[in-house]
Every structure is written in structure tokens, then in C-alpha cells.
N, C-alpha and C. Protein backbone atom coordinates (compact mmCIF):
# COMPACT_ATOMS: atom_id res chain seq x y z
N UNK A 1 0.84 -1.18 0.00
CA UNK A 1 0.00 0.00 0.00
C UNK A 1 0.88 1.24 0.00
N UNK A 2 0.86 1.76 -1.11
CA UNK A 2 1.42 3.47 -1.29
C UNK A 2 1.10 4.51 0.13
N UNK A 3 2.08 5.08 0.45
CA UNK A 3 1.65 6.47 1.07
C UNK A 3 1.42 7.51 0.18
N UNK A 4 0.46 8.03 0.23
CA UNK A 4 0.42 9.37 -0.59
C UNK A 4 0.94 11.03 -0.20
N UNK A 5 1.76 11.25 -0.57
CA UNK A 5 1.51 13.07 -0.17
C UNK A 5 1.19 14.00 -0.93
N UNK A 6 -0.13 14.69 0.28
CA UNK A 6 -0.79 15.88 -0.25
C UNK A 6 0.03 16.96 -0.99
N UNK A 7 1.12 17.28 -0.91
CA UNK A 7 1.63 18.20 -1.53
C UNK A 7 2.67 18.05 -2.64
N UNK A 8 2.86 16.58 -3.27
CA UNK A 8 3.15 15.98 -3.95
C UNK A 8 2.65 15.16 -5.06
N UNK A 9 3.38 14.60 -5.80
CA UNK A 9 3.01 13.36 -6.39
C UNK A 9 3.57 12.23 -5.88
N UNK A 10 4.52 12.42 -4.74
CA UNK A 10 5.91 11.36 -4.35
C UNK A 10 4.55 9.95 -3.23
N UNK A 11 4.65 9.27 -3.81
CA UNK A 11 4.24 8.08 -3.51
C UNK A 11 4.99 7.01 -2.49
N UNK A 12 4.94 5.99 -1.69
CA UNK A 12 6.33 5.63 -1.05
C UNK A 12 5.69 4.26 -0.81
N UNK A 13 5.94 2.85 -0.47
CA UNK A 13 5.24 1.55 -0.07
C UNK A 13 6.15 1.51 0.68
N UNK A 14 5.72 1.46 2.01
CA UNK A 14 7.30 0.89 2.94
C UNK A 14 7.17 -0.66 3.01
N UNK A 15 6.27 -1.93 2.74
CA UNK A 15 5.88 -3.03 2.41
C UNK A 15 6.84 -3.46 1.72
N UNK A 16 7.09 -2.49 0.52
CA UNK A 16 7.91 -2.85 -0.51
C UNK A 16 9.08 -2.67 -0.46
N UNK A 17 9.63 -1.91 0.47
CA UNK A 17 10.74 -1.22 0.62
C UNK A 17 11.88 -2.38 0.92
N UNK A 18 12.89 -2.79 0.26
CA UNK A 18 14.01 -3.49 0.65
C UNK A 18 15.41 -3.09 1.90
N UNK A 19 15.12 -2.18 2.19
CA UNK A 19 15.95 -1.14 2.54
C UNK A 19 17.22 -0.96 2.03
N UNK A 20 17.69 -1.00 0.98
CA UNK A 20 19.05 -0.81 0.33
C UNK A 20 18.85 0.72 0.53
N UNK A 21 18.77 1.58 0.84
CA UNK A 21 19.55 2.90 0.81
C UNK A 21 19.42 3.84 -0.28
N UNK A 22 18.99 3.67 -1.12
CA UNK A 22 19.29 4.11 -2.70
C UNK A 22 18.98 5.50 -2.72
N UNK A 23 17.79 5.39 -2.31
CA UNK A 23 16.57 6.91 -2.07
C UNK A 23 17.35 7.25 -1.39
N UNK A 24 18.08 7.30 0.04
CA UNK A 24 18.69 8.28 0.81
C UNK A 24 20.00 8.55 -0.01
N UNK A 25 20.59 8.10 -0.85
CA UNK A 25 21.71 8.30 -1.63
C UNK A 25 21.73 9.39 -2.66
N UNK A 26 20.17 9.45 -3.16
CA UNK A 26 19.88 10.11 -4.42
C UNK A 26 19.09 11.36 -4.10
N UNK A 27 18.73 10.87 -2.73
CA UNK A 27 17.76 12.40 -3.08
C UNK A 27 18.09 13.43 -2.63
N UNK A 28 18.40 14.39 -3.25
CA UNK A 28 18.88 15.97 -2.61
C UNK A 28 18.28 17.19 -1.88
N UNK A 29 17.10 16.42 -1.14
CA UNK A 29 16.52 16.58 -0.50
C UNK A 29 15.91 16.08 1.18
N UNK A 30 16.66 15.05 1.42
CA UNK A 30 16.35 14.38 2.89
C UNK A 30 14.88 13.92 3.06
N UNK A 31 14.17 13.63 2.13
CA UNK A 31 12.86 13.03 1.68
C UNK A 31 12.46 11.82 3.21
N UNK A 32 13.64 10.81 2.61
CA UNK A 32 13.87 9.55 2.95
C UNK A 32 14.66 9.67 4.28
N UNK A 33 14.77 8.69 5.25
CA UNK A 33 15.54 8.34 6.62
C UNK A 33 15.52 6.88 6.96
N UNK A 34 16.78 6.62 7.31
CA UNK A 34 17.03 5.63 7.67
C UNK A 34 15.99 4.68 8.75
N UNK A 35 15.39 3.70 8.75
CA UNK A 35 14.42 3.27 10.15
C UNK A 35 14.84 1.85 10.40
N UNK A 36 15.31 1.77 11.32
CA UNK A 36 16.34 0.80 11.48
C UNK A 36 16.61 -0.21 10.09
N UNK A 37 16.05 -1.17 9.38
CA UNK A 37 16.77 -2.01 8.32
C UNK A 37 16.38 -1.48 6.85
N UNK A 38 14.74 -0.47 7.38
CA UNK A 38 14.09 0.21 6.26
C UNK A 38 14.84 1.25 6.35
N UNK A 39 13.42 1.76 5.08
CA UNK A 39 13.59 3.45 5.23
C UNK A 39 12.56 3.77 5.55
N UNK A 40 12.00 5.29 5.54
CA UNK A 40 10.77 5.35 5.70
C UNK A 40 10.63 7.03 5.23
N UNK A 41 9.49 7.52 4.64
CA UNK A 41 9.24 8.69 4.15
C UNK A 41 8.77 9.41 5.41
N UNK A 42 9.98 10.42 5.61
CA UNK A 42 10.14 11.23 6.81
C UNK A 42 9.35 12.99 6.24
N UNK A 43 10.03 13.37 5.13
CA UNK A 43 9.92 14.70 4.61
C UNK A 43 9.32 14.99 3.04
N UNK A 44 7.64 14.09 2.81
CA UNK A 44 7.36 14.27 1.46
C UNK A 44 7.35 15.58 1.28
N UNK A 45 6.72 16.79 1.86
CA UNK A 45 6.27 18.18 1.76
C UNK A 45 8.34 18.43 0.88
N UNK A 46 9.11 17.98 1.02
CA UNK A 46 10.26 18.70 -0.23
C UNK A 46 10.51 18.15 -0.79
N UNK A 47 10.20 17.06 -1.66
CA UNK A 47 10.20 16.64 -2.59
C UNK A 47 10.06 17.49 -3.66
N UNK A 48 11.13 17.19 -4.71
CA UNK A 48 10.84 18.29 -5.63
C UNK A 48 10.90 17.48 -6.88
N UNK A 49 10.31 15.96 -7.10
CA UNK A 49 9.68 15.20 -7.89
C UNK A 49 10.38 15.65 -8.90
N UNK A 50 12.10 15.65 -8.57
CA UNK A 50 13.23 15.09 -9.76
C UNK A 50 12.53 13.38 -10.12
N UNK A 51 12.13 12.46 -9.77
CA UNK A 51 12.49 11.19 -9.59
C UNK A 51 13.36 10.36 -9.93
N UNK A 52 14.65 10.70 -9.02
CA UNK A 52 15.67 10.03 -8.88
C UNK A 52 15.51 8.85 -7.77
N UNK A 53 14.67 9.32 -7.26
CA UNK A 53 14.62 7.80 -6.32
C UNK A 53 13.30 6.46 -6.95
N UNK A 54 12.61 7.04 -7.55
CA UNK A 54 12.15 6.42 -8.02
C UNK A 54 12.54 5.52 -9.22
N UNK A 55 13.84 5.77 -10.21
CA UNK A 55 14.97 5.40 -10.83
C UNK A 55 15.76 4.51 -10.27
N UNK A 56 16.10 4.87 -8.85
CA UNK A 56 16.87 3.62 -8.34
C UNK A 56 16.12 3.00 -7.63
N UNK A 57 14.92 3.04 -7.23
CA UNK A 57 14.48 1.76 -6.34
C UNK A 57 14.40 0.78 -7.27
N UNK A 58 14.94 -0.57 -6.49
CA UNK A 58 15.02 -2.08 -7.63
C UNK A 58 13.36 -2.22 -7.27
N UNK A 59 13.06 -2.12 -6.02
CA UNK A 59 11.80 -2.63 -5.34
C UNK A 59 10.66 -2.15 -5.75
N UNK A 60 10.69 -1.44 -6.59
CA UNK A 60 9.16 -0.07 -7.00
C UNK A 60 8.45 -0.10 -5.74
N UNK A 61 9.16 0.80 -4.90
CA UNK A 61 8.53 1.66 -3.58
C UNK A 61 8.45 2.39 -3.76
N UNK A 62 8.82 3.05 -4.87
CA UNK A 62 8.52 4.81 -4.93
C UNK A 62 7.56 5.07 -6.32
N UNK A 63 6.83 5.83 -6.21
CA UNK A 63 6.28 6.23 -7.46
C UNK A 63 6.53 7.90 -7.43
N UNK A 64 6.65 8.74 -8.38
CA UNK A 64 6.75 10.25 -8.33
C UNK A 64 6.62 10.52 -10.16
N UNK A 65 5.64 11.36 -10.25
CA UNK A 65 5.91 11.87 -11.26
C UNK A 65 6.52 12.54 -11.93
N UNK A 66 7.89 12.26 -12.10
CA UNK A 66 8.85 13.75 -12.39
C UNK A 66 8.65 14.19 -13.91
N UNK A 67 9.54 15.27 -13.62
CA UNK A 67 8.94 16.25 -14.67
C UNK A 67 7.90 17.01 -14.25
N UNK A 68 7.53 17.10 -13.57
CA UNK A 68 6.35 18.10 -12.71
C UNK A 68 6.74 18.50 -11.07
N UNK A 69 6.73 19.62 -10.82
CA UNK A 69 7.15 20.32 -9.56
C UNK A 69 7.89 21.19 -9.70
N UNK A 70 8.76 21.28 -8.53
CA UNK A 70 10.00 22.17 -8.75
C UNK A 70 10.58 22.31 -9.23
N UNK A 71 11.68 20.38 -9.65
CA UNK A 71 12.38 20.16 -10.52
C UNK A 71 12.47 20.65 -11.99
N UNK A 72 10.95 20.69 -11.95
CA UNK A 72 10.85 20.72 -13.87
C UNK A 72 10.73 22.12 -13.61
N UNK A 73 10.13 23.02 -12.78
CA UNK A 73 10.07 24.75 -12.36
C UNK A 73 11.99 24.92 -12.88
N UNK A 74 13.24 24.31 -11.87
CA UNK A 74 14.15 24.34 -12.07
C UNK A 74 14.85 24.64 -13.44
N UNK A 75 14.67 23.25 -14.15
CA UNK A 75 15.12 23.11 -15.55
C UNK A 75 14.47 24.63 -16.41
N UNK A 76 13.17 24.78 -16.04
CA UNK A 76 12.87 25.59 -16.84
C UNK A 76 13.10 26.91 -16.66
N UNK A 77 13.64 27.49 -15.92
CA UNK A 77 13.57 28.74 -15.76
C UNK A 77 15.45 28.53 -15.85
N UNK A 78 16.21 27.72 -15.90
CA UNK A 78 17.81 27.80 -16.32
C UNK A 78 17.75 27.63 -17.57
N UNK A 79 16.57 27.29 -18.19
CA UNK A 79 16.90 26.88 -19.35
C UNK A 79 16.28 27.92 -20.51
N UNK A 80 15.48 28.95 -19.66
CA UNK A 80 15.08 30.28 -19.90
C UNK A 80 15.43 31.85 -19.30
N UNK A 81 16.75 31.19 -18.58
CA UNK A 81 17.88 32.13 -18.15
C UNK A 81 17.17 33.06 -17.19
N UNK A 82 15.85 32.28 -16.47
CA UNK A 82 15.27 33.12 -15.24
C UNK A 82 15.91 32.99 -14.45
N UNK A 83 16.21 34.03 -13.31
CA UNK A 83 16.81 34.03 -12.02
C UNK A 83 16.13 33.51 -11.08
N UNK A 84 14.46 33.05 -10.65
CA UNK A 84 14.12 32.62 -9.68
C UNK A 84 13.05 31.59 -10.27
N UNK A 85 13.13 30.38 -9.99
CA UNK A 85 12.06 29.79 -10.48
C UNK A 85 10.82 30.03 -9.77
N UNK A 86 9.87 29.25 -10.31
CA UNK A 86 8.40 29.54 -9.37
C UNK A 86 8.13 28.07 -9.17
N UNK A 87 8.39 27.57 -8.00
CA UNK A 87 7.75 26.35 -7.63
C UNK A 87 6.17 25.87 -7.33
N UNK A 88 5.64 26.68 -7.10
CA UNK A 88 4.19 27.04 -6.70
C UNK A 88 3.36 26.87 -7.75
């Protein structure tokens, strides 16, 4: 069973979760935390639905739609030589 967060698309199954680490490796955000052999989704509200963790989970515990959020706010406003993106 998925967790959902409201202020996201970032999805998480801790069921599924193997605990290899991967998500805390990748995400540049502190999303993810260690829970003793798991992990467990500590900080969905910053997710900024790059989905890089969803790339490395072997386990499909994560679902995130990337390309939508911040991330893609990011790309687009460097890639339109804006100085502040709009995440919102």
C-alpha cells in the first residue's frame, strides 16, 4: 500500500521497501531516513519530484511523477535564463 503526499506526487510503499539505501543516496533533499533495516518517508512536503529515487528503487517503492514540480520549475527557468524559479 502506497503512502500518498498531499503536496506531492511522491508516492512511497514501505511493504515494498528493501531497505538498500538508494533513495537516501539520491535524493537531494532528505525526503527519505534511515528506520532501522528500512527506510521510511520522513519529509514528502520537499520533494521536488526530480524522480531520482524512483529510478533507483530495484523494489518499485517509490512512485513520483517527475517532470512536474520544482524540478521541472528548475530546468525551466535555467533553461530560460530566469533568475528565480516559481515552484508554486
Amino acid at each position: 500500500m502506497f503512502d500518498v503526499s498531499i503536496a506531492n506526487t511522491l508516492q512511497f510503499d514501505p511493504v515494498s521497501c528493501n531497505g538498500c539505501g538508494m533513495c537516501l543516496a539520491v535524493c537531494p533533499h532528505g525526503v527519505f531516513a534511515r528506520n532501522g533495516r528500512t527506510v521510511q518517508l520522513v519529509r514528502p512536503e520537499a520533494c521536488m519530484e526530480c524522480g531520482a529515487c524512483q529510478v533507483n528503487c530495484s523494489e518499485g517503492a517509490i512512485r513520483v511523477e517527475s517532470g512536474v514540480g520544482c524540478a521541472a520549475a528548475m530546468f525551466r527557468a535555467a533553461l530560460l535564463r530566469q533568475s528565480t524559479p516559481s515552484c508554486g
